[in-house]
N, C-alpha and C. Protein backbone atom coordinates (compact mmCIF):
# COMPACT_ATOMS: atom_id res chain seq x y z
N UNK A 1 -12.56 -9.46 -33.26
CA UNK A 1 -11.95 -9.31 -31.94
C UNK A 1 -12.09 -10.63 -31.18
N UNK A 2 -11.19 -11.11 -30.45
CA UNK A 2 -11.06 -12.35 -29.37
C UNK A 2 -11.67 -12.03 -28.28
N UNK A 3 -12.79 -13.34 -28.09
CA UNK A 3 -13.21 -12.91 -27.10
C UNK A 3 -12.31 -13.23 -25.41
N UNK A 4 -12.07 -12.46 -24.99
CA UNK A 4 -11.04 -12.95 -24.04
C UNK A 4 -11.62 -13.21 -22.52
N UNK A 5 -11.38 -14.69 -22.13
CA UNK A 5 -11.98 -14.67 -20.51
C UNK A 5 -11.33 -14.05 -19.57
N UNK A 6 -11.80 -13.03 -19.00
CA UNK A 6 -11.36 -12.15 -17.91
C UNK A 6 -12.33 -12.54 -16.55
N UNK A 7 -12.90 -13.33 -16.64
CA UNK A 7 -13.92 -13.37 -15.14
C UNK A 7 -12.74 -13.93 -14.23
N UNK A 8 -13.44 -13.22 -13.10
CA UNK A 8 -13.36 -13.39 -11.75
C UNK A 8 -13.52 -14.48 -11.40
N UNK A 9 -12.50 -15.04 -10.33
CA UNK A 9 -12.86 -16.62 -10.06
C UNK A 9 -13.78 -16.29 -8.77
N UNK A 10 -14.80 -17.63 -8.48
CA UNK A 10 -15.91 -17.34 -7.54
C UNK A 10 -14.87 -17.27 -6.18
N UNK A 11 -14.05 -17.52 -5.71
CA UNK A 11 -13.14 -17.74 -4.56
C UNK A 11 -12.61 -16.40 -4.50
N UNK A 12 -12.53 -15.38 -5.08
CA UNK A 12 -11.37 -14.41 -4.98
C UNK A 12 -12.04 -13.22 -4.55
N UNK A 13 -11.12 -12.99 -3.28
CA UNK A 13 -11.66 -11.75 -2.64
C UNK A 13 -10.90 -10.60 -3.01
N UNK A 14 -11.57 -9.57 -2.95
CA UNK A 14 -11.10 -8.00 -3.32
C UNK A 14 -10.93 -7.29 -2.09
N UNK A 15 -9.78 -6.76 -1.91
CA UNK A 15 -9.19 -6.43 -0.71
C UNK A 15 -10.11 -4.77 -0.90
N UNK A 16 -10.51 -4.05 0.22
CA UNK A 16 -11.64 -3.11 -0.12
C UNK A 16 -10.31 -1.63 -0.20
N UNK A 17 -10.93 -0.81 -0.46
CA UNK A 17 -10.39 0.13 -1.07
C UNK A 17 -10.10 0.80 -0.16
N UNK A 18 -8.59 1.39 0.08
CA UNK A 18 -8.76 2.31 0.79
C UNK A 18 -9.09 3.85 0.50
N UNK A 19 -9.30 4.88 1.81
CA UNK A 19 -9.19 6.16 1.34
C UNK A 19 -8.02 6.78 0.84
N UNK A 20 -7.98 7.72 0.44
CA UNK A 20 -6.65 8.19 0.34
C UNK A 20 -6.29 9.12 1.22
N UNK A 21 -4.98 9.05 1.57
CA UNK A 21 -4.49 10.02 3.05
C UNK A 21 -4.59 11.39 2.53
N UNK A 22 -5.41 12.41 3.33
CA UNK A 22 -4.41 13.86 3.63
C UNK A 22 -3.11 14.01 2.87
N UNK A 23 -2.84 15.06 2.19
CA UNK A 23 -1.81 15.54 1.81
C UNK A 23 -0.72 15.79 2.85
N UNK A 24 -0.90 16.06 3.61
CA UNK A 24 -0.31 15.85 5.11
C UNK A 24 0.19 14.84 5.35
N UNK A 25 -0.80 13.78 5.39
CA UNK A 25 -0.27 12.48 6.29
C UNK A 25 0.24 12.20 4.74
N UNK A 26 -0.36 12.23 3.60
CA UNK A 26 1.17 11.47 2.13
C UNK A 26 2.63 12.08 3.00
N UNK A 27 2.39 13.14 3.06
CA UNK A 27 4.04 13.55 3.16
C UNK A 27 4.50 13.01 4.57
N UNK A 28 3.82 12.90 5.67
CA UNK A 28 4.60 12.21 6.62
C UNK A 28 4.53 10.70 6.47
N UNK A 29 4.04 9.98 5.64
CA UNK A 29 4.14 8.81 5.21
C UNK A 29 5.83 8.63 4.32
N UNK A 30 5.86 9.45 3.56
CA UNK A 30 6.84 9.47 2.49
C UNK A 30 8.10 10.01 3.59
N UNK A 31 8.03 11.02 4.16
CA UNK A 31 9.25 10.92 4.66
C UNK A 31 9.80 9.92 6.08
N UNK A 32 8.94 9.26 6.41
CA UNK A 32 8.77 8.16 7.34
C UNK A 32 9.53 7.13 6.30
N UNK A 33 9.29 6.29 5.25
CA UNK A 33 9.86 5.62 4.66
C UNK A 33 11.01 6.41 3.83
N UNK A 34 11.66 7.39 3.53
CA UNK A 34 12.50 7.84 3.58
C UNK A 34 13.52 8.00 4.69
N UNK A 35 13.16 8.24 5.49
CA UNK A 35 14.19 7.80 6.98
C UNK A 35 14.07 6.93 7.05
N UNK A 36 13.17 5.58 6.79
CA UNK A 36 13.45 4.18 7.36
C UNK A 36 14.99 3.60 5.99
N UNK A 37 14.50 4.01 4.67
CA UNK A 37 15.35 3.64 4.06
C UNK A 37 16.87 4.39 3.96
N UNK A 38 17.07 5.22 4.99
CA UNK A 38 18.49 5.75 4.45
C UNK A 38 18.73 5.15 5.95
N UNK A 39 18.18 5.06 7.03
CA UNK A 39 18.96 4.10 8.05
C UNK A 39 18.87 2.65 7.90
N UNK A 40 18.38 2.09 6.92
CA UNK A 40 18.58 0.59 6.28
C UNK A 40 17.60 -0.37 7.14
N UNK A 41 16.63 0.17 7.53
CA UNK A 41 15.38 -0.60 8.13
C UNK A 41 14.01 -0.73 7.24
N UNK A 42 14.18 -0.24 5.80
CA UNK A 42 12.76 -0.49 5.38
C UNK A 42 12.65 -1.84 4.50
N UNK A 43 12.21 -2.64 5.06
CA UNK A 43 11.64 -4.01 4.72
C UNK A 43 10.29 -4.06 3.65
N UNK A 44 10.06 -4.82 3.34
CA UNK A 44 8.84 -5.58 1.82
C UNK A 44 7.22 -5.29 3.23
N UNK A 45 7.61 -5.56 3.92
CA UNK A 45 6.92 -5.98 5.26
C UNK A 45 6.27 -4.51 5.75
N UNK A 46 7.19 -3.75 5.62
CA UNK A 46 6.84 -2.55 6.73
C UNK A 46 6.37 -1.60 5.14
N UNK A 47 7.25 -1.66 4.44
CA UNK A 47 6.60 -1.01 3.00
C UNK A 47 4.53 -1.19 2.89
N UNK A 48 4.72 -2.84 2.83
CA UNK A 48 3.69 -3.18 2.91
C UNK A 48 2.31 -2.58 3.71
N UNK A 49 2.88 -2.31 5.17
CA UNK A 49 1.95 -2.14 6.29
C UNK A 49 1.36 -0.70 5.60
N UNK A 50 2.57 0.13 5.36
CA UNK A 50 1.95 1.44 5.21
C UNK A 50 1.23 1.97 4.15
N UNK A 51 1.42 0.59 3.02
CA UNK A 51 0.42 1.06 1.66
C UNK A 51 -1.16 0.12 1.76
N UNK A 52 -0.94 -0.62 3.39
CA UNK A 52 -2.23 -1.21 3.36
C UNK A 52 -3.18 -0.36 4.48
N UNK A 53 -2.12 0.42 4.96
CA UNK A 53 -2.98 1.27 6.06
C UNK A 53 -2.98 0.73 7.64
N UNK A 54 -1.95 -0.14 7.33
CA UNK A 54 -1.63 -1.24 9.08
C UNK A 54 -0.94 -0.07 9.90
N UNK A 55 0.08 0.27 9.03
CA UNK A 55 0.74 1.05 9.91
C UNK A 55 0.97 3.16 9.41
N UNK A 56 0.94 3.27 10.18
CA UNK A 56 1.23 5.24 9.71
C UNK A 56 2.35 5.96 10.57
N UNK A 57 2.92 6.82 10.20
CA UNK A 57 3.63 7.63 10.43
C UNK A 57 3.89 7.96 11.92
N UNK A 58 5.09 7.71 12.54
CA UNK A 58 5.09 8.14 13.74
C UNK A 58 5.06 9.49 13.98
């Protein structure tokens, strides 16, 4: 078997974990970006916010 280098570089941070939402808040998450994308407002950006936990469900 190869030994293969997989280390971690000393510089690299690990973004911490989030929890996972309520079954509740999944589904008002999901249909929040479902209405953003059928009125043609969901962006890389706003996708982003809500799988990092910036932003949630109005």
């Amino acid at each position: 078997m190869h030994d293969l280098n997989l280390s971690i570089p000393d510089d690299y941070e690990k973004e911490p974990e989030l929890p996972i939402p309520e079954l509740d808040e999944q589904k008002k998450i999901v249909a929040e970006l479902k209405r953003l994308e059928e009125a043609g407002e969901l962006t890389p950006e706003i996708l982003h916010a809500f799988m990092t936990g910036e932003r949630k469900p109005e």
